[in-house]
Protein backbone atom coordinates (compact mmCIF):
# COMPACT_ATOMS: atom_id res chain seq x y z
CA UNK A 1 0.00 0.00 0.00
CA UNK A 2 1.60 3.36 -0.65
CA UNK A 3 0.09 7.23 -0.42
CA UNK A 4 0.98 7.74 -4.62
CA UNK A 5 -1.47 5.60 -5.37
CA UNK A 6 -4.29 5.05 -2.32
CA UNK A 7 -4.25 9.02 -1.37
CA UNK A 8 -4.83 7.85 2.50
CA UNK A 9 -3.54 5.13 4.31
CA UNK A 10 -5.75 4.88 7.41
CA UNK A 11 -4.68 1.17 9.50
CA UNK A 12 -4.84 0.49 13.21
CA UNK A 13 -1.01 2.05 13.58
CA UNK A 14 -1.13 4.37 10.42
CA UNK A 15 -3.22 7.13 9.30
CA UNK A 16 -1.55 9.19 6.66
CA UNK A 17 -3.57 11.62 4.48
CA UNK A 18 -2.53 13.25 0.89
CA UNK A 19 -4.42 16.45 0.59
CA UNK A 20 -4.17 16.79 -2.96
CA UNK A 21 -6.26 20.57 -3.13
CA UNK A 22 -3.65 21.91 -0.39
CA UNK A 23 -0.68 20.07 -2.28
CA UNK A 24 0.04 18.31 1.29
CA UNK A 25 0.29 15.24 3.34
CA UNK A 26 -0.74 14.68 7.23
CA UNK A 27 1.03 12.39 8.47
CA UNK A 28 -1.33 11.76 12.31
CA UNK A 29 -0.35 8.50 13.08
CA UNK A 30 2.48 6.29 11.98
CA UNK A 31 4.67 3.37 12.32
CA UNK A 32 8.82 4.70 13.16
CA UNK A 33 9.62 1.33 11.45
CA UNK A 34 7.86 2.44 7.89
CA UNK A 35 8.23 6.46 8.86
CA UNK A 36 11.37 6.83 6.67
CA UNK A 37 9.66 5.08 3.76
CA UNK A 38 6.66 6.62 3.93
CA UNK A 39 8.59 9.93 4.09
CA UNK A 40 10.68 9.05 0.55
CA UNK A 41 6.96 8.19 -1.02
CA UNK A 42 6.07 11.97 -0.81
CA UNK A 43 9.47 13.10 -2.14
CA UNK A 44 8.07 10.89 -4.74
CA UNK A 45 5.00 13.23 -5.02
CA UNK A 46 7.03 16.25 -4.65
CA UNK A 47 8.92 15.10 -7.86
CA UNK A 48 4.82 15.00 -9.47
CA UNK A 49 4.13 17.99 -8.15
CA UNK A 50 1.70 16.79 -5.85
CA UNK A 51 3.11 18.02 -2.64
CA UNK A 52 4.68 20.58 -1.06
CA UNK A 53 4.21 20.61 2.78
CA UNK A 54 4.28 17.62 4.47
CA UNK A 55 3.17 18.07 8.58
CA UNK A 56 3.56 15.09 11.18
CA UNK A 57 1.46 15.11 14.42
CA UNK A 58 3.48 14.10 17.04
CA UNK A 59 2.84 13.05 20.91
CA UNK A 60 5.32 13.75 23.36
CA UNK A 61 6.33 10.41 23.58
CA UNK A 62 7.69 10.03 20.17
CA UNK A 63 9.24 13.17 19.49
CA UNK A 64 12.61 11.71 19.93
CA UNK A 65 11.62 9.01 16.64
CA UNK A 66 10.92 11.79 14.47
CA UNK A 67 14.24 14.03 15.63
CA UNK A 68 16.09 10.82 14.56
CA UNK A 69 14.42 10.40 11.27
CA UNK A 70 14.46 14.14 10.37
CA UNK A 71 18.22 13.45 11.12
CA UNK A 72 18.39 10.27 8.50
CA UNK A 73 16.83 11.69 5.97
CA UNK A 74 17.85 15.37 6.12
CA UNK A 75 14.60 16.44 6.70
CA UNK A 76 14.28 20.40 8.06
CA UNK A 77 11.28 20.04 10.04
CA UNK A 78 10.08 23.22 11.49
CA UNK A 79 8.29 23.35 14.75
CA UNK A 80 4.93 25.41 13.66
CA UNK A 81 2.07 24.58 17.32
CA UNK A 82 0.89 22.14 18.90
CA UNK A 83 -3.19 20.95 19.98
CA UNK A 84 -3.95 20.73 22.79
CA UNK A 85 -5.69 17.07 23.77
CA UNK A 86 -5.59 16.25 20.31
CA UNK A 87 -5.22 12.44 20.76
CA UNK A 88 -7.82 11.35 23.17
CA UNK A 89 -6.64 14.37 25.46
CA UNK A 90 -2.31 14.16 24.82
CA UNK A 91 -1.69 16.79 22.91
CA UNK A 92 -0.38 16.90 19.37
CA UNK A 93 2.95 18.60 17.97
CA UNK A 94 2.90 19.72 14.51
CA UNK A 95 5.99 19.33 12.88
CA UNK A 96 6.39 20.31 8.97
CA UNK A 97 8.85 20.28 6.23
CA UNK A 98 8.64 22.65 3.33
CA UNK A 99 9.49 21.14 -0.20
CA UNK A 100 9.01 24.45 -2.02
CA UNK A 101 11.08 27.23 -0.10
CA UNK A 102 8.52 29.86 -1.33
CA UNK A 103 5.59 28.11 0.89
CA UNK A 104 7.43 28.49 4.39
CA UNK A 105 7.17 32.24 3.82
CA UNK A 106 5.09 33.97 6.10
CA UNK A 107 4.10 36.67 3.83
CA UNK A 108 2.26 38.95 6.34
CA UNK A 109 3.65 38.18 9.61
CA UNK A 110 3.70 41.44 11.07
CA UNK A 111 -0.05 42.54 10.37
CA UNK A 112 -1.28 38.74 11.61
CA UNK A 113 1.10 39.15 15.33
CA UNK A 114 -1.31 42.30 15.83
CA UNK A 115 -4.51 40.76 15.12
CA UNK A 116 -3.42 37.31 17.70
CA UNK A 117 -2.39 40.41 19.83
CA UNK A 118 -5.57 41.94 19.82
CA UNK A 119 -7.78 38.70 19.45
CA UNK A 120 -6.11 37.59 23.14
CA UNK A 121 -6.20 41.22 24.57
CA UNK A 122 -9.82 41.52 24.12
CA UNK A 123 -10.26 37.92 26.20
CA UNK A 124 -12.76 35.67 26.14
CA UNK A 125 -16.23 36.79 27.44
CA UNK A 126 -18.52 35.86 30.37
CA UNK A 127 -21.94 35.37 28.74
CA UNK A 128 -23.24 35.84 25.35
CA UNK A 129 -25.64 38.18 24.57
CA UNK A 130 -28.98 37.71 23.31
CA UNK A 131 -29.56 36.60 19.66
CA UNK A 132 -31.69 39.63 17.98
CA UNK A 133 -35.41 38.19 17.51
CA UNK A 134 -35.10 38.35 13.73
CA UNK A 135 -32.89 35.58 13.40
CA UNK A 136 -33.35 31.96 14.37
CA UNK A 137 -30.52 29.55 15.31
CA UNK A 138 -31.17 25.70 14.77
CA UNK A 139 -29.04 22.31 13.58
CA UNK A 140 -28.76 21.90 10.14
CA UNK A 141 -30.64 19.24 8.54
CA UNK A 142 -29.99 17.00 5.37
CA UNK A 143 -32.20 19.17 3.32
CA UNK A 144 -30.33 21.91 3.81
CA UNK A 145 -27.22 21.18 1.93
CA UNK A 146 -28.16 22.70 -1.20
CA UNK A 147 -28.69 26.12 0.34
CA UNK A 148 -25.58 25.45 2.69
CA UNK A 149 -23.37 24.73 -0.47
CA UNK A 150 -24.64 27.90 -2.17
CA UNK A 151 -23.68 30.08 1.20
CA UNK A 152 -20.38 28.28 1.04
CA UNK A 153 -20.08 29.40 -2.45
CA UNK A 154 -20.71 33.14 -2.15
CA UNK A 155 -18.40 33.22 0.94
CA UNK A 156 -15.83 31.35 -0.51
CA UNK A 157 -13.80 31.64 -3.93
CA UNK A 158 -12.07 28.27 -3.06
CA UNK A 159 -12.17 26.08 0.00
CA UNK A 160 -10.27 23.08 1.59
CA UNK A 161 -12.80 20.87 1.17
CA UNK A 162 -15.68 20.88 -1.20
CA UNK A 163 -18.06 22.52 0.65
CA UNK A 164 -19.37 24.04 -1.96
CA UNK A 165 -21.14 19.96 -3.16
CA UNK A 166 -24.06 19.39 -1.26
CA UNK A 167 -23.27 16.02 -1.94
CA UNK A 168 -20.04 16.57 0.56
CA UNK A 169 -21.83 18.12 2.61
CA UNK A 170 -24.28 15.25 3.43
CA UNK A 171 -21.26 13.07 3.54
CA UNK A 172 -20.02 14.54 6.11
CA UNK A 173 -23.17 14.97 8.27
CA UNK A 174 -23.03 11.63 8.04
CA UNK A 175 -19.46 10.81 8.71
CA UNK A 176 -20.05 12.74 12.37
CA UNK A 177 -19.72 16.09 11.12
CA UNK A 178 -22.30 18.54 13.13
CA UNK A 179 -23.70 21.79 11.45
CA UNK A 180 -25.38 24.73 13.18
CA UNK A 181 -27.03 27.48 11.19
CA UNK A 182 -28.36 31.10 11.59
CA UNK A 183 -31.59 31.84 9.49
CA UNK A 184 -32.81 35.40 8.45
CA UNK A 185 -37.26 35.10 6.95
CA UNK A 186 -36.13 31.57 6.77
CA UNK A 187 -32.99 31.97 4.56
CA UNK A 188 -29.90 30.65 5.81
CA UNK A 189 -27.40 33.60 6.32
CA UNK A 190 -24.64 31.85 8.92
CA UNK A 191 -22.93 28.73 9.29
CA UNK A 192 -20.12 26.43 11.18
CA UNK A 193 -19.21 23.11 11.90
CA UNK A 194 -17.75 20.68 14.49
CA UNK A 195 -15.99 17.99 13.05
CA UNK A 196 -15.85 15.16 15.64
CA UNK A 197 -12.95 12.77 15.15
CA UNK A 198 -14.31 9.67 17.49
CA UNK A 199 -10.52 7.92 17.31
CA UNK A 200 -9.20 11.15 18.76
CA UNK A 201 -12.11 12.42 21.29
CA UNK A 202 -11.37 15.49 19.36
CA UNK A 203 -13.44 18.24 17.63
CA UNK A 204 -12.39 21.06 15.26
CA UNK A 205 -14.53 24.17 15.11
CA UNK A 206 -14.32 24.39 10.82
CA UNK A 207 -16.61 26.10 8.47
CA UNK A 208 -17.77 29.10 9.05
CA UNK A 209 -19.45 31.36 6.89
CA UNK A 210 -21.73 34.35 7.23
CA UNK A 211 -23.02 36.26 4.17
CA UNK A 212 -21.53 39.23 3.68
CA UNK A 213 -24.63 41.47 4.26
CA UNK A 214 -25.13 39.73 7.66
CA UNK A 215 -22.09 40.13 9.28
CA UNK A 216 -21.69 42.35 12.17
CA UNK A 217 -24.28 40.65 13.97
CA UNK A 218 -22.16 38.13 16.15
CA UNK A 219 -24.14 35.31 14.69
CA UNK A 220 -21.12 32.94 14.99
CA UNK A 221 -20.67 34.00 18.32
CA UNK A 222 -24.40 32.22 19.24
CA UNK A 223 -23.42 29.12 16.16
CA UNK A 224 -20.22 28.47 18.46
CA UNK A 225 -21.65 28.47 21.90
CA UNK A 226 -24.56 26.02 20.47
CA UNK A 227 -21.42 23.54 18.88
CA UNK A 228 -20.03 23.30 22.05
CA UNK A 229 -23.07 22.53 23.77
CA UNK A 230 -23.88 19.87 21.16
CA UNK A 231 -20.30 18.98 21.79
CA UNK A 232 -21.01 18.52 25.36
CA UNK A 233 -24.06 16.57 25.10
CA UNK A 234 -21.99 13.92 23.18
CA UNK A 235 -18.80 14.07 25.55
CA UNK A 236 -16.15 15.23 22.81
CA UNK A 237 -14.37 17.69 25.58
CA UNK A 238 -10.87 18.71 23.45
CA UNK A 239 -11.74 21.48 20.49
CA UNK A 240 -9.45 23.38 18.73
CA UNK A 241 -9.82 25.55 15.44
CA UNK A 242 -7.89 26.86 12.51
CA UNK A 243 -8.73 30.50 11.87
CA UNK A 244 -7.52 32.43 8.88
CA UNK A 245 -4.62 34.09 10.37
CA UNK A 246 -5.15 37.46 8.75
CA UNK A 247 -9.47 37.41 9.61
CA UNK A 248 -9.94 39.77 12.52
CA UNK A 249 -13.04 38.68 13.21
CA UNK A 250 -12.54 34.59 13.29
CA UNK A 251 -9.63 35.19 15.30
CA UNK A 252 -11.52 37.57 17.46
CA UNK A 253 -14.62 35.50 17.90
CA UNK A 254 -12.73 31.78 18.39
CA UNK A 255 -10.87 33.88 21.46
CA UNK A 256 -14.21 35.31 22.82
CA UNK A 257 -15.37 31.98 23.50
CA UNK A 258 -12.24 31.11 25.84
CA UNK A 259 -10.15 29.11 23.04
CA UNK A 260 -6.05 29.81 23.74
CA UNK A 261 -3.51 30.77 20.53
CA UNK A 262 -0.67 27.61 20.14
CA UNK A 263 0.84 28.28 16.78
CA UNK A 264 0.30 29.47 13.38
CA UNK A 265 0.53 26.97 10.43
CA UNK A 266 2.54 28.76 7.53
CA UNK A 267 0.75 28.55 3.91
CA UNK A 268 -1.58 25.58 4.81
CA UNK A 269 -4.28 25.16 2.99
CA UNK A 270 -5.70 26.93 0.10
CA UNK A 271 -9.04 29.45 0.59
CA UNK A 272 -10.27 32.07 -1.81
CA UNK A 273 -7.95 31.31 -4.97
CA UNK A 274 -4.56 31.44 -2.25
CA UNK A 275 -2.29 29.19 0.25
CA UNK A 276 -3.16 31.35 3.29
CA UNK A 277 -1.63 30.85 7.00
CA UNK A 278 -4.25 29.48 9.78
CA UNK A 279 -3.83 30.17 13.26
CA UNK A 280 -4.60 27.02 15.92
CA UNK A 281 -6.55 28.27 18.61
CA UNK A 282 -7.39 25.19 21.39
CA UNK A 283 -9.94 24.78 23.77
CA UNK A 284 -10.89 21.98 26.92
CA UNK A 285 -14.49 21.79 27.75
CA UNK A 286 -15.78 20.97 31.26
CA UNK A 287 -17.97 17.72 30.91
C-alpha cells in the first residue's frame, strides 16, 4: 500500500492523508519502522508535483523518533504549534517540512502578530448576549445542503474541502460532522461546523461562513456556543480551530469563547484562490 497511489492510508497504527487541493500530506499517526519510507513516497510526489508541505502530528512520547528520522533523511522540520488534547486528550505537535522554499514564507507576519495580539487582549467573554429576535438559530438538517453549499459558495472563492457539493456536505453529516445554522425570513445567512474525530475524542470548530450582508451581527458567536453545547451533550471535551490568520473577526470570535492561541501553520491550505496561513486556537471543555 503506498500514499501515490491510495491518497490515505488509514490502518490500526497508520493514518496518513494526501491532501491533494492543499498540495500536502498529514502524516497523524504512523509506524517509526515504515516512517522513513513513507517519508521518501512523498518526495516521490514532490517530484509529481503533488506536494509541497508535508506536517507530522506528534505526541510527546515520540518526538525523539521523528528528531532521529528528520536526522536520516535530512529532513528540516520546522516546529509550527501544537493541539492541545488532540489524541484522546495528549496533545499533538505539529511538525512540517517545506518542499518548495517559497511556501514556508510567512508573507504577512507582522499585520497577523497584531490581530493574535488583539484577538487575546480583548479575552474571552462571560456570557453571550442575546440573539436579535429576527434571526433563528437551529441544527442543520440534510435538506439543507443545497442552500448550505450555495452560502459556502458566495463566501468562498475556493475552500479546503468541497463545501461548496451538497453532496459533501451530506457526507459529512453523516461521517459525524455537526452543522449549526443562523436563518434570516427563513434563509440561511450563517454557518459552522464541528468535526468530531471519534478515534481522537477530538473536535475542530471548521466552516464558518456568514453572508456578507449579515455580518456584524455576532451570529457565529451564538453558532459556536450552540457547537459546544452539542459537543457537550456527546462528551467530545478537546476542540481546537484553525482561523484564517489574517481574519480579525474569526480570530476575534474563536478567542471570545475562551479558546487559547498555540501556533500558526505557515501557507496551509488553500481558501479564496490562495495558500493562506491558519492560526490554531485550542480549547478543553468541562464535561
Amino acid at each position: 500500500m503506498t500514499l501515490l497511489k491510495n491518497k490515505m492510508i488509514e490502518t490500526n497504527n497508520e493514518h496518513i492523508i494526501v491532501d491533494e487541493p492543499n498540495k500536502r500530506v498529514i502524516f497523524y499517526q504512523y509506524e517509526a519502522d515504515l516512517l522513513q519510507k513513507r517519508l521518501e513516497e512523498v518526495e516521490a510526489m514532490k517530484d509529481k508535483n503533488i506536494v509541497d508541505k508535508v506536517s507530522l502530528y506528534a505526541t510527546e512520547e515520540n518526538l525523539q523518533e521523528i528528531e532521529e528520522v528528520a536526522e536520516a533523511t535530512e529532513m528540516n522540520l520546522k516546529f509550527e504549534g501544537k493541539i492541545d488534547g488532540y489524541f484522546d486528550g495528549e496533545d499533538a505537535f505539529i511538525y512540517s517540512q517545506f518542499l518548495d522554499p517559497t511556501r514556508e514564507v510567512c508573507k504577512h507576519k507582522q499585520q497577523q502578530e497584531k490581530i493574535i495580539s488583539s484577538a487575546i487582549k480583548k479575552g474571552s467573554i462571560d456570557e453571550i448576549p442575546q440573539l436579535q429576535e429576527e434571526f433563528d438559530l437551529r441544527a442543520a438538517r440534510h435538506r439543507d445542503v443545497i442552500e448550505m453549499a450555495d452560502v459556502f459558495r458566495q463566501v468562498f472563492k475556493t475552500y479546503p474541502t468541497p463545501m461548496h457539493e451538497p453532496k459533501y456536505i451530506k457526507k459529512v453529516m453523516d461521517d459525524n460532522t455537526i452543522f449549526t445554522l443562523v436563518t434570516y425570513e427563513d434563509k440561511i445567512v450563517s454557518i459552522a461546523s464541528a468535526d468530531i474525530n471519534s478515534k481522537y475524542n477530538n473536535a475542530e470548530i471548521t466552516d464558518c461562513a456568514t453572508l456578507p450582508e449579515f455580518r456584524g451581527n455576532g451570529l457565529l458567536t451564538h453558532i459556536i456556543a450552540n457547537l459546544e453545547e452539542r459537543l457537550i451533550e456527546r462528551e467530545v471535551p478537546n476542540l481546537f480551530s484553525l482561523t484564517r490568520a489574517q481574519s480579525i473577526g474569526m480570530n476575534h470570535v474563536i478567542a471570545k469563547h475562551g479558546y487559547d492561541y498555540r501556533g500558526t501553520l505557515v501557507q496551509n491550505c488553500d481558501i479564496s484562490g490562495s495558500f493562506e496561513d491558519m492560526n490554531i486556537w485550542v480549547k478543553q471543555l468541562e464535561l
